[in-house]
C-alpha atoms as a PDB file:
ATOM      1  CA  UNK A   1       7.459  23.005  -0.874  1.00  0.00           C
ATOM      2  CA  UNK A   2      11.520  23.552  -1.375  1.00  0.00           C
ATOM      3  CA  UNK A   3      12.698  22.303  -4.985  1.00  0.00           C
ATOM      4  CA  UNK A   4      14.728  18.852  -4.590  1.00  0.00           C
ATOM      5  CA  UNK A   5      17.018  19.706  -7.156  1.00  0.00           C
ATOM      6  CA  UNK A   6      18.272  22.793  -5.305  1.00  0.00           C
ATOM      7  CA  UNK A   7      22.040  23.117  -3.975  1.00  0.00           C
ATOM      8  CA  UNK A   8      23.217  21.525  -0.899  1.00  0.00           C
ATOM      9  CA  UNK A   9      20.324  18.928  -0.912  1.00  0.00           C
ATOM     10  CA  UNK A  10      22.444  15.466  -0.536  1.00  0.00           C
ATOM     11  CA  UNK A  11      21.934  12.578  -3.016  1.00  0.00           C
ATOM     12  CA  UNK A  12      19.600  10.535  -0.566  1.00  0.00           C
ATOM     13  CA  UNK A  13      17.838  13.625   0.285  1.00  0.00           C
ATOM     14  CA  UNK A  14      16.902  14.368  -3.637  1.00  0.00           C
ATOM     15  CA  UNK A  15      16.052  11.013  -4.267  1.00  0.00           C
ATOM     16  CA  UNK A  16      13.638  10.886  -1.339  1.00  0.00           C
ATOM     17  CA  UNK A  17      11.757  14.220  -2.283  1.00  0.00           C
ATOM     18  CA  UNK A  18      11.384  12.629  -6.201  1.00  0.00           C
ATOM     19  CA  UNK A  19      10.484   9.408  -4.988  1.00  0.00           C
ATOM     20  CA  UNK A  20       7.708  11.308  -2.653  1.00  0.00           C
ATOM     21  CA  UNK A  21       6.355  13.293  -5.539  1.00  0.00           C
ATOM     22  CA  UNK A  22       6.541  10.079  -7.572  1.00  0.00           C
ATOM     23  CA  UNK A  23       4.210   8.411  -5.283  1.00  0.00           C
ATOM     24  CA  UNK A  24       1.836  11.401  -5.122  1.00  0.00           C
ATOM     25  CA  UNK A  25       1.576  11.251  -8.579  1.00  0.00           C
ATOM     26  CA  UNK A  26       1.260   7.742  -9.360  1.00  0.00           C
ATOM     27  CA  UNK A  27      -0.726   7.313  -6.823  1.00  0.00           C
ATOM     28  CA  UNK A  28      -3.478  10.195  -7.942  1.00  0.00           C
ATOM     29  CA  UNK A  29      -2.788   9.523 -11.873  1.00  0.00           C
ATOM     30  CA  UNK A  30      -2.259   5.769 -11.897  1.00  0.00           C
ATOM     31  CA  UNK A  31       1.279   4.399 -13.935  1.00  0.00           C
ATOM     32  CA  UNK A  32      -0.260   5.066 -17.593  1.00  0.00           C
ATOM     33  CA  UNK A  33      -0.998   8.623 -16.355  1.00  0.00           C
ATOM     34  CA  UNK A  34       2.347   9.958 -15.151  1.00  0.00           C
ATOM     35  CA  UNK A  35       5.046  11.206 -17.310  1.00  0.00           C
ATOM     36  CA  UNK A  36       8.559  11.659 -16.230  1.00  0.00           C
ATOM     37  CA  UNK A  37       8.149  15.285 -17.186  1.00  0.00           C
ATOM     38  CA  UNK A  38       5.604  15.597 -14.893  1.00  0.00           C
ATOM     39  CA  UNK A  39       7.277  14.205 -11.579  1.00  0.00           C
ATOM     40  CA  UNK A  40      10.609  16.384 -12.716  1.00  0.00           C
ATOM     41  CA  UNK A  41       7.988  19.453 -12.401  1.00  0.00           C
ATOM     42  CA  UNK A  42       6.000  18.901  -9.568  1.00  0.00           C
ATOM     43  CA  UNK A  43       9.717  18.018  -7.382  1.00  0.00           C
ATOM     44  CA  UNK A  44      11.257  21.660  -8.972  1.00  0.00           C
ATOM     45  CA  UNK A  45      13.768  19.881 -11.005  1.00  0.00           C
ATOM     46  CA  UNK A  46      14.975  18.919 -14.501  1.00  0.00           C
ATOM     47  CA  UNK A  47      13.832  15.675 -15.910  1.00  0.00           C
ATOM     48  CA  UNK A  48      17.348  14.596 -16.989  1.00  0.00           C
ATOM     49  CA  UNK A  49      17.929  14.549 -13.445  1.00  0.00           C
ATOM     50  CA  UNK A  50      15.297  12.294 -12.862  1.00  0.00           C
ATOM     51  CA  UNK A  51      16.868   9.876 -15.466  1.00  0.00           C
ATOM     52  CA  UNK A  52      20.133  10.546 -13.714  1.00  0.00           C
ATOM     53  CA  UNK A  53      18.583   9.243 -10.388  1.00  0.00           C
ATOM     54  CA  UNK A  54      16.099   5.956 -12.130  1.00  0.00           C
ATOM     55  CA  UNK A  55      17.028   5.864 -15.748  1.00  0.00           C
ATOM     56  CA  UNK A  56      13.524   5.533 -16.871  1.00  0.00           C
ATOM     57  CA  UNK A  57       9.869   5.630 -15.910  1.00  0.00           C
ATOM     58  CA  UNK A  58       9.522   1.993 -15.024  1.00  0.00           C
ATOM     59  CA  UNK A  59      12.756   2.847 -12.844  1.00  0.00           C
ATOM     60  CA  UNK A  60      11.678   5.674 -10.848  1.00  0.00           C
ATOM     61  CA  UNK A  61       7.922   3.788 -10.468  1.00  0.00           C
ATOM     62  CA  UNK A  62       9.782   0.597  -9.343  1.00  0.00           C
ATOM     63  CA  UNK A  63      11.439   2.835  -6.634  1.00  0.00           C
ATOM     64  CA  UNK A  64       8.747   4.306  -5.373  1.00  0.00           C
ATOM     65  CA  UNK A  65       6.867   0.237  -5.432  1.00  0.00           C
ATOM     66  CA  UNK A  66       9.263  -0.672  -3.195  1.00  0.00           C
ATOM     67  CA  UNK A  67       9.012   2.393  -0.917  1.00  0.00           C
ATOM     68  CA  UNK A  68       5.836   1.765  -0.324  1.00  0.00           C
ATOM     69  CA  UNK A  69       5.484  -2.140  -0.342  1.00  0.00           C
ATOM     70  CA  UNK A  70       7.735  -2.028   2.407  1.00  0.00           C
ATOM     71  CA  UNK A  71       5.806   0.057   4.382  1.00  0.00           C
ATOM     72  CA  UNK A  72       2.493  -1.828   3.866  1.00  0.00           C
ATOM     73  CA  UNK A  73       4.750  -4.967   4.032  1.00  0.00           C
ATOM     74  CA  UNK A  74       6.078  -3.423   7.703  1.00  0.00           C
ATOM     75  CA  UNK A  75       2.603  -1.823   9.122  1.00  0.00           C
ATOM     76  CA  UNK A  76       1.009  -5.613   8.348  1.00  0.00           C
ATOM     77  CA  UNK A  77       4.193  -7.513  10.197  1.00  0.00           C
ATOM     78  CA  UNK A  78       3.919  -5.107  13.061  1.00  0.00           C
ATOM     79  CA  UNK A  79       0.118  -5.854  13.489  1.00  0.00           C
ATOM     80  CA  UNK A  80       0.369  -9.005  14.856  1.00  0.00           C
ATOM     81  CA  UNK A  81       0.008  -8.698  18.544  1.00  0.00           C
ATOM     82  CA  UNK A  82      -3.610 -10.572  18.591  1.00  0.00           C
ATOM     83  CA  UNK A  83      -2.667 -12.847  15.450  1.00  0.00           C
ATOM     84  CA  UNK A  84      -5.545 -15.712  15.261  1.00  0.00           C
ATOM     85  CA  UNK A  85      -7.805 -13.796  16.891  1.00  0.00           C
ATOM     86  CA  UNK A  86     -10.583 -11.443  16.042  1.00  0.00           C
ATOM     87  CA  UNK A  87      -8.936  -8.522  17.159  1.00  0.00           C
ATOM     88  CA  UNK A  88      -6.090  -9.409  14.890  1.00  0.00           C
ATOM     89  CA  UNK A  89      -8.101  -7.999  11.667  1.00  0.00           C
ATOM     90  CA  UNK A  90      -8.629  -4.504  13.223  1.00  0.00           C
ATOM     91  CA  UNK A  91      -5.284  -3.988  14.037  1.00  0.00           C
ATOM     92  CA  UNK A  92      -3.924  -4.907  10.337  1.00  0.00           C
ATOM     93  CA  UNK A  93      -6.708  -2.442   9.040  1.00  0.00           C
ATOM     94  CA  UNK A  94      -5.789   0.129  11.799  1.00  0.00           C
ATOM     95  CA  UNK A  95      -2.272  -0.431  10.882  1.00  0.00           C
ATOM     96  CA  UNK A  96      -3.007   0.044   7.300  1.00  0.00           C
ATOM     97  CA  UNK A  97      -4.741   3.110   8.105  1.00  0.00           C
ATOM     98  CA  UNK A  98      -1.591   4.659  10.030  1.00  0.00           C
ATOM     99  CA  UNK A  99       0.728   3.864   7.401  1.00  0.00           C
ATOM    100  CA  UNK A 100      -1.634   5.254   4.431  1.00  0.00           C
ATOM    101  CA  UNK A 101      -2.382   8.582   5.984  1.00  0.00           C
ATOM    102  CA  UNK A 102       1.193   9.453   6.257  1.00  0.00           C
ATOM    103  CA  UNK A 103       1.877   8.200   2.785  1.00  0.00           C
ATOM    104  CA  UNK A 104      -2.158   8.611   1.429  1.00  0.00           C
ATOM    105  CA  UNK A 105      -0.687   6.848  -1.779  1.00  0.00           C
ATOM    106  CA  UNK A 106       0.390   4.235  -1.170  1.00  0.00           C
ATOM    107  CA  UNK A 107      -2.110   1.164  -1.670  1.00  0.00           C
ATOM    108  CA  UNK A 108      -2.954   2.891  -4.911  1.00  0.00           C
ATOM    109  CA  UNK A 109       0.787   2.709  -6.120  1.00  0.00           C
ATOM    110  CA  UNK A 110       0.823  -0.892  -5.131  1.00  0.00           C
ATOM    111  CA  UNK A 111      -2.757  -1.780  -6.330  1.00  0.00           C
ATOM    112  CA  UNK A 112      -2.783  -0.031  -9.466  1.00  0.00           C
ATOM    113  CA  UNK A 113      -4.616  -2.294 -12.364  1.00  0.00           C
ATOM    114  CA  UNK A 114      -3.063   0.066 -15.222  1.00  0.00           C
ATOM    115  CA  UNK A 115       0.665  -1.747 -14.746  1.00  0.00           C
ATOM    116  CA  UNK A 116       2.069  -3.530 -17.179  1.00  0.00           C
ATOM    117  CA  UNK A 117       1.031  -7.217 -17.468  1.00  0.00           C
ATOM    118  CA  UNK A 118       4.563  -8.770 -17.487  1.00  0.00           C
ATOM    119  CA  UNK A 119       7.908  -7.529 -16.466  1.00  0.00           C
ATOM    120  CA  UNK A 120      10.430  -6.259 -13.923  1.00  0.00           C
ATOM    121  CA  UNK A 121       7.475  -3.589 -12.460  1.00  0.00           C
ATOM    122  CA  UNK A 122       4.963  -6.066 -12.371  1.00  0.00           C
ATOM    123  CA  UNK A 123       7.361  -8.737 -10.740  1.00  0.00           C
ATOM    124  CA  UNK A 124       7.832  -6.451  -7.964  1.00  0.00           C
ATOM    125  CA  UNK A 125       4.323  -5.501  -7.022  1.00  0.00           C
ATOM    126  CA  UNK A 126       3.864  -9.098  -7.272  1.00  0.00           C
ATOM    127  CA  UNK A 127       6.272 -10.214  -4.423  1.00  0.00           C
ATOM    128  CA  UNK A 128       5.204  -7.296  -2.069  1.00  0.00           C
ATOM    129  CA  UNK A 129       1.002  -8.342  -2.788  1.00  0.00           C
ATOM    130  CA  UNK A 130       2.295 -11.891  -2.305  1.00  0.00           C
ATOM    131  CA  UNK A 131       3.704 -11.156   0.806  1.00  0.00           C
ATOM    132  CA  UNK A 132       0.687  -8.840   2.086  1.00  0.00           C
ATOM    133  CA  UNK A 133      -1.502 -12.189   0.633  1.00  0.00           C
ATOM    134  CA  UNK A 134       0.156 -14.906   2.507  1.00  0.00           C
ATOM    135  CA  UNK A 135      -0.074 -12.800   6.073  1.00  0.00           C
ATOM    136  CA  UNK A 136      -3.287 -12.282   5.698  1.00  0.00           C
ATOM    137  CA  UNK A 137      -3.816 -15.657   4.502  1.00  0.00           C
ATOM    138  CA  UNK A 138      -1.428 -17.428   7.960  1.00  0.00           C
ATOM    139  CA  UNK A 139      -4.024 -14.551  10.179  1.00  0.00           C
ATOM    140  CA  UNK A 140      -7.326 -16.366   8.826  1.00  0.00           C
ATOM    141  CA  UNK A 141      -5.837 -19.820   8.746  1.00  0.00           C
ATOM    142  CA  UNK A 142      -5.214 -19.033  12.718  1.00  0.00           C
ATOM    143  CA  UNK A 143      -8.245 -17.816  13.039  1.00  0.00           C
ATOM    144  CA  UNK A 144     -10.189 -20.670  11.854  1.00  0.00           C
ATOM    145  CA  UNK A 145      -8.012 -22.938  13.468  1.00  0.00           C
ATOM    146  CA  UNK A 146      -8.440 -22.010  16.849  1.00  0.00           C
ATOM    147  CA  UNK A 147     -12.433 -22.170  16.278  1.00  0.00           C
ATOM    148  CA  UNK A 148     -11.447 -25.948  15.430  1.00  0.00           C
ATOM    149  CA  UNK A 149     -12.140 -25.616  11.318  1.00  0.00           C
ATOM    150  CA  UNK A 150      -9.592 -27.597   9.195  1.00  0.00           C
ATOM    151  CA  UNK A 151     -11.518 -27.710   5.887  1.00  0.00           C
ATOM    152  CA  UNK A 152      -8.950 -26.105   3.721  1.00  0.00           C
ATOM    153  CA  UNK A 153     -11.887 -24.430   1.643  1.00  0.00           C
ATOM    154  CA  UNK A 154     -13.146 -22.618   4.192  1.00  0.00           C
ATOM    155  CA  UNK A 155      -9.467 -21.246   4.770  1.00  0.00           C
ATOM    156  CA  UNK A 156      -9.190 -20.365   0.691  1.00  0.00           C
ATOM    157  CA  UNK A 157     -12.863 -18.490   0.835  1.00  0.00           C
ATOM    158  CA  UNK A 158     -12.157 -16.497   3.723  1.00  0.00           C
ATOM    159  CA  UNK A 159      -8.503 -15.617   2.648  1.00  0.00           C
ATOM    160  CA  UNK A 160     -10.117 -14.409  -0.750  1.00  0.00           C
ATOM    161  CA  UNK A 161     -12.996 -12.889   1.559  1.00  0.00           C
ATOM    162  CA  UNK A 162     -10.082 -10.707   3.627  1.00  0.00           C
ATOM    163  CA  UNK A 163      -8.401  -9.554   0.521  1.00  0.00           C
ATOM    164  CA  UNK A 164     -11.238  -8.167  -1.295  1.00  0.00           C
ATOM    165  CA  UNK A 165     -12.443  -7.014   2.157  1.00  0.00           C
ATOM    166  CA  UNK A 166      -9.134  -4.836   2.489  1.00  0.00           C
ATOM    167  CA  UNK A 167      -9.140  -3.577  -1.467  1.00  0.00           C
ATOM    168  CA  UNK A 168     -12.717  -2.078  -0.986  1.00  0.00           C
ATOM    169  CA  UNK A 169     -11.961  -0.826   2.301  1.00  0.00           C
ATOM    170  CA  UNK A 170      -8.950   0.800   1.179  1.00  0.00           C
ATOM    171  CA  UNK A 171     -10.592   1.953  -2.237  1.00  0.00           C
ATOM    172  CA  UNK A 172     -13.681   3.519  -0.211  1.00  0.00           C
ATOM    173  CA  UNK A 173     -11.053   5.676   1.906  1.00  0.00           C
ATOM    174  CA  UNK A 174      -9.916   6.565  -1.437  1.00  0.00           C
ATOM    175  CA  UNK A 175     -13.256   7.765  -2.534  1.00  0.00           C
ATOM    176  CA  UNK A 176     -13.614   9.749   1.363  1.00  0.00           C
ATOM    177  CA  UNK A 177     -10.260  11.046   1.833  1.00  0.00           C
ATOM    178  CA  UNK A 178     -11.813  13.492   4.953  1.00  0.00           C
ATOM    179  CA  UNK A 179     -11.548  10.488   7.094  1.00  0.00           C
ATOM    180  CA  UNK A 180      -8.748  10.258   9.398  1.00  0.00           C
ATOM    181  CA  UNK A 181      -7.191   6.487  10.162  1.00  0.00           C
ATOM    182  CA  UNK A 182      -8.695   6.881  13.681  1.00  0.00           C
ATOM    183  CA  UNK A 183     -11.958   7.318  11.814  1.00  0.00           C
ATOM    184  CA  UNK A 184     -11.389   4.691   9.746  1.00  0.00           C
ATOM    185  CA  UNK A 185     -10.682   2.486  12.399  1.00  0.00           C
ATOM    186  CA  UNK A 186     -13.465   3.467  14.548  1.00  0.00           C
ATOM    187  CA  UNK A 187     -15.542   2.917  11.693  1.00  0.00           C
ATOM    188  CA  UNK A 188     -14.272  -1.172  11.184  1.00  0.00           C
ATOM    189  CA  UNK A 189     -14.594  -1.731  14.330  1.00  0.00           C
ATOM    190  CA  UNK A 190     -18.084  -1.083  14.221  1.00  0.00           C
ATOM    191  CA  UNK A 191     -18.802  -3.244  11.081  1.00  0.00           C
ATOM    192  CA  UNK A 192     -16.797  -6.201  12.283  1.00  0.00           C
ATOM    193  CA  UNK A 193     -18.417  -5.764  15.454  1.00  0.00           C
ATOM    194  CA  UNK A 194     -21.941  -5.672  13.871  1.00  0.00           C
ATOM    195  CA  UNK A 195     -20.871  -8.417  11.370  1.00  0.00           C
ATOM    196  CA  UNK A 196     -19.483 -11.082  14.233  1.00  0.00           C
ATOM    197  CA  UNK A 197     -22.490 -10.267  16.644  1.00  0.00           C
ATOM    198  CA  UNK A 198     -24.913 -11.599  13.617  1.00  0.00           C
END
């Protein structure tokens, strides 16, 4: 891979490349993990460059959060062709899918349980899992609806159901990163299948 910090490269461009090795490592290492130092070598550059692009650690990691909470946030809002419907869970995972195996860090960046408790970084994951959380949350409360349930427990448990559904989904493709999206897709498809026939 070309080094970011070579001539000629424009000022969007570098920050693009260091936010993409960011992610990578991040994403493989987890927040406490990574070192400035470490994303200045893997992107060919100097790590007061890095500071000269984000400042700081919690900088450069809060660029590449909202990198990738926007795409998550985008590949969920773009997924709602069968919203309410049964169908409408596949596509969000298959969506998910598409967007995570061009950017295979992604959810891990987002979903890491090393951040920071409080503070600007943790503010920010926040709003993008928040906004992930409540789409999910309008999809089953659609979804129940049209099958005539109006209990607003039953909408709670199988919100809470979704979103630990979609972590261990996500964490398993993790764990089995030889599986392609359309695999993984293929594959839900067959549990949810299997699942709603019982």
């Amino acid at each position: 891979m070309g080094k970011a910090g070579t001539k000629g490269v424009s000022r969007a461009d570098r920050e693009r490349q260091i936010i993409d090795m960011a992610v990578e490592e991040f994403g493989t290492r987890g927040y406490a993990g990574v070192s400035v130092a470490a994303v200045a070598q893997r992107a060919g550059i100097s790590k007061p460059l890095v500071y000269s692009y984000f400042d700081s650690k919690d900088g450069l990691y809060l660029a590449c959060v909202h990198r990738v909470g926007g795409l998550l946030v985008d590949a969920v809002a773009a997924a709602r062709s069968r919203s309410g419907s049964t169908g409408h869970a596949l596509d969000t995972l298959g969506a998910l899918f598409t967007t995570v195996e061009r950017h295979r860090h992604a959810w891990s960046v987002l979903y890491d349980p090393a951040l920071p408790p409080l503070g600007e970084l943790r503010d920010a994951v926040g709003r993008y899992r928040g906004r992930l959380a409540a789409m999910g949350a309008a999809g089953a409360a659609q979804l129940l609806g049209r099958a005539g349930h109006d209990d607003p427990l039953d909408h709670e448990l199988l919100n809470d159901v979704w979103q630990y559904a979609v972590t261990a989904v996500m964490r398993w493709w993790s764990d089995h990163p030889d599986q392609s999206a359309a695999e993984m897709t293929a594959r839900c498809a067959r549990l949810l299948t299997t699942v709603g026939a019982g």
